[in-house]
N, C-alpha and C. Protein backbone atom coordinates (compact mmCIF):
# COMPACT_ATOMS: atom_id res chain seq x y z
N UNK A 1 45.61 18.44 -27.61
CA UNK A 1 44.51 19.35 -27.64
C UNK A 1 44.09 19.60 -26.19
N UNK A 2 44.00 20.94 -25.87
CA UNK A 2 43.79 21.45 -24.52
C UNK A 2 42.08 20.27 -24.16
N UNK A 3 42.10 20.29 -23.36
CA UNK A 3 40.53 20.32 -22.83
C UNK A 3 39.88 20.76 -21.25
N UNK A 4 41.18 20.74 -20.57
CA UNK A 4 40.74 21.16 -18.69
C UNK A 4 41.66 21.93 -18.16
N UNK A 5 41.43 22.67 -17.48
CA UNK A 5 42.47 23.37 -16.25
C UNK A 5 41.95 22.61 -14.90
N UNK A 6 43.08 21.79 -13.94
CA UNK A 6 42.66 21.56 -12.53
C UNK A 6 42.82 22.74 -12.01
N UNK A 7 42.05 22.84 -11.09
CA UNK A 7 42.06 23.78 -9.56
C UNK A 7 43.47 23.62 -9.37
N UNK A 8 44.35 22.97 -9.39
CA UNK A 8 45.74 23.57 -9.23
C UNK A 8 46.10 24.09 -10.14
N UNK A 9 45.49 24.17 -11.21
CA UNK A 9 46.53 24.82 -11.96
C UNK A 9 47.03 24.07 -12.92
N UNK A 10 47.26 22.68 -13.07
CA UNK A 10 47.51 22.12 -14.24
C UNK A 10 46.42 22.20 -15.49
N UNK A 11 47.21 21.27 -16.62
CA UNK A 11 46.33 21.08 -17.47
C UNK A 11 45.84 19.38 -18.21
N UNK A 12 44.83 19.44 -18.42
CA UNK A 12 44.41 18.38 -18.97
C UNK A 12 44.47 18.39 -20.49
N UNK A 13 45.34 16.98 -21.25
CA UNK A 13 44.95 17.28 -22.71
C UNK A 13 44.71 16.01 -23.09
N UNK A 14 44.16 15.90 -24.10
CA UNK A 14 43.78 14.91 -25.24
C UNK A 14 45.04 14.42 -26.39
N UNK A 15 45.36 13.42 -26.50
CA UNK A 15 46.32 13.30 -27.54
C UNK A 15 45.91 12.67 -28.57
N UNK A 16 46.05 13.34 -29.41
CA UNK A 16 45.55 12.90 -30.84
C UNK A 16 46.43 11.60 -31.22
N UNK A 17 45.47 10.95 -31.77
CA UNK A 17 46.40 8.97 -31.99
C UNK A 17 46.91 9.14 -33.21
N UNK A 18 48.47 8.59 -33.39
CA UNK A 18 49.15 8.32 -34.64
C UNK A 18 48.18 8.01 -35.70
N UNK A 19 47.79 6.94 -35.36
CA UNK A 19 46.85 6.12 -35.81
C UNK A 19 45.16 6.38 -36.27
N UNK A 20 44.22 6.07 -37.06
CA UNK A 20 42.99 6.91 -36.96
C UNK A 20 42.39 6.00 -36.22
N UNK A 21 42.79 4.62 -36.41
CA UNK A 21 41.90 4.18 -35.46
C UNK A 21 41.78 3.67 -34.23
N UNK A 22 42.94 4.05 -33.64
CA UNK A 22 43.28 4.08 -32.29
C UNK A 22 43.17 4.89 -31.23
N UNK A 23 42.51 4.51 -30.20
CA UNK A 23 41.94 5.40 -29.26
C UNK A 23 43.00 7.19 -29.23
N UNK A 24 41.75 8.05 -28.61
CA UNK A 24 42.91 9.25 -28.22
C UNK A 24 43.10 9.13 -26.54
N UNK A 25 43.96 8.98 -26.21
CA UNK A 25 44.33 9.33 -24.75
C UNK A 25 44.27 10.40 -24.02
N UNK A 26 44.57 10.77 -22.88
CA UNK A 26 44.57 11.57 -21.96
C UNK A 26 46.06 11.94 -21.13
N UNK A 27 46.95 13.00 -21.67
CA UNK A 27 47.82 13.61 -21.14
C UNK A 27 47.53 14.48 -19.74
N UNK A 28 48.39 14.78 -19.05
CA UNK A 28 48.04 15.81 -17.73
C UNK A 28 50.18 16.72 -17.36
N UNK A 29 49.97 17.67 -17.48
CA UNK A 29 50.92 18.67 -17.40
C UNK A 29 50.67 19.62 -16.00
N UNK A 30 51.28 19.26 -14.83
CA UNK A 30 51.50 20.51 -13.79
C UNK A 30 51.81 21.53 -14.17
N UNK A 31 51.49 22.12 -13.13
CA UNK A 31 51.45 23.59 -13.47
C UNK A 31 53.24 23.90 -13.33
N UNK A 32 53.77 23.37 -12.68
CA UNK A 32 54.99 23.91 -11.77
C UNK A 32 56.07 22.99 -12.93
N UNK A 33 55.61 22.79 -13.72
CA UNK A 33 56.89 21.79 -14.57
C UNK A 33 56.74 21.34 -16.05
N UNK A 34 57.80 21.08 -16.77
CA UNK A 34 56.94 20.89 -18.01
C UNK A 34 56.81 19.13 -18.58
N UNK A 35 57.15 18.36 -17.23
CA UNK A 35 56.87 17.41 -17.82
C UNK A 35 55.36 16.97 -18.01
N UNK A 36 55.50 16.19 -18.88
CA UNK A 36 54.04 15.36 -19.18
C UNK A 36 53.78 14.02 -18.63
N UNK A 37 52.51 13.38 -17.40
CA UNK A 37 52.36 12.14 -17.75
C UNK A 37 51.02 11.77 -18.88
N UNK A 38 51.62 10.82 -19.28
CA UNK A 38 50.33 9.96 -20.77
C UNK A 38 49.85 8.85 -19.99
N UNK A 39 48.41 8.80 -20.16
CA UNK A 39 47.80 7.90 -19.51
C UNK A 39 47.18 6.83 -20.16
N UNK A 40 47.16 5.88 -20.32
CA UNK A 40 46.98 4.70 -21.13
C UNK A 40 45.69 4.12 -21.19
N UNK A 41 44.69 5.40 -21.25
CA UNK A 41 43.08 5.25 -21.37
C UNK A 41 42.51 6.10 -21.89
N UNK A 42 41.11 6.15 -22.42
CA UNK A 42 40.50 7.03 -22.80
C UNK A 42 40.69 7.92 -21.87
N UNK A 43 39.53 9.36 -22.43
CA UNK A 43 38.81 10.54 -21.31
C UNK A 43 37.93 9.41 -19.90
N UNK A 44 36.93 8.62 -21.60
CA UNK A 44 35.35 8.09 -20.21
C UNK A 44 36.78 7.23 -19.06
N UNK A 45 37.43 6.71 -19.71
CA UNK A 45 37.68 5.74 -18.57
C UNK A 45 39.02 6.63 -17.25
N UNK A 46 39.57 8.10 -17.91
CA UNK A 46 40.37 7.97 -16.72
C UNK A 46 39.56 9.01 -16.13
N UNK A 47 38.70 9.72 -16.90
CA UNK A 47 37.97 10.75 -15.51
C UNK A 47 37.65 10.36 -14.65
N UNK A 48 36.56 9.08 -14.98
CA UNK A 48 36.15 8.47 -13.30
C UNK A 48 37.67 8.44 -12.18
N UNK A 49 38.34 7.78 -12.90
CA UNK A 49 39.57 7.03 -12.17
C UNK A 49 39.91 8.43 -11.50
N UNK A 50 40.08 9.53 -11.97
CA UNK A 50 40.86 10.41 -11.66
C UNK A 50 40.03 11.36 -10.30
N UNK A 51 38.60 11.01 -10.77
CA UNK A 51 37.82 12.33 -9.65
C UNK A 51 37.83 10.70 -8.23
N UNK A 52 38.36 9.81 -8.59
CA UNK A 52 38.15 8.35 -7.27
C UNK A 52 39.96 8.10 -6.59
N UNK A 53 40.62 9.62 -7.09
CA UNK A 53 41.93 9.52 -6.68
C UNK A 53 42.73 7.97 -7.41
N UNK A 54 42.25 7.43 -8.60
CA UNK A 54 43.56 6.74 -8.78
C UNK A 54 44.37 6.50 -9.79
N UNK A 55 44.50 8.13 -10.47
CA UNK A 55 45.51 8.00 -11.14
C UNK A 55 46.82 9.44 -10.62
């Protein structure tokens, strides 16, 4: 599920969990490629991480 465009140009998504009761994660797709990385945290926990450069 979409949820962000970066200023470059990528995108931010949400991945819906196999599972119902397992967290949803946070995918991120460049603009320039179609791979995907999956990030192994919520939204709350990788936004911080992400606007503090460390993911």
């Amino acid at each position: 599920m979409p949820v962000a465009t970066a200023t470059t140009g990528g995108s931010v998504f949400l991945r819906v969990p196999d599972d119902a009761g397992s967290p949803w994660r946070v995918g991120t797709q460049e603009v320039d490629g179609p791979a995907w990385t999956l990030y192994g945290m919520t939204f709350g926990e990788w936004l911080p991480a992400c606007l503090r450069g460390r993911t």
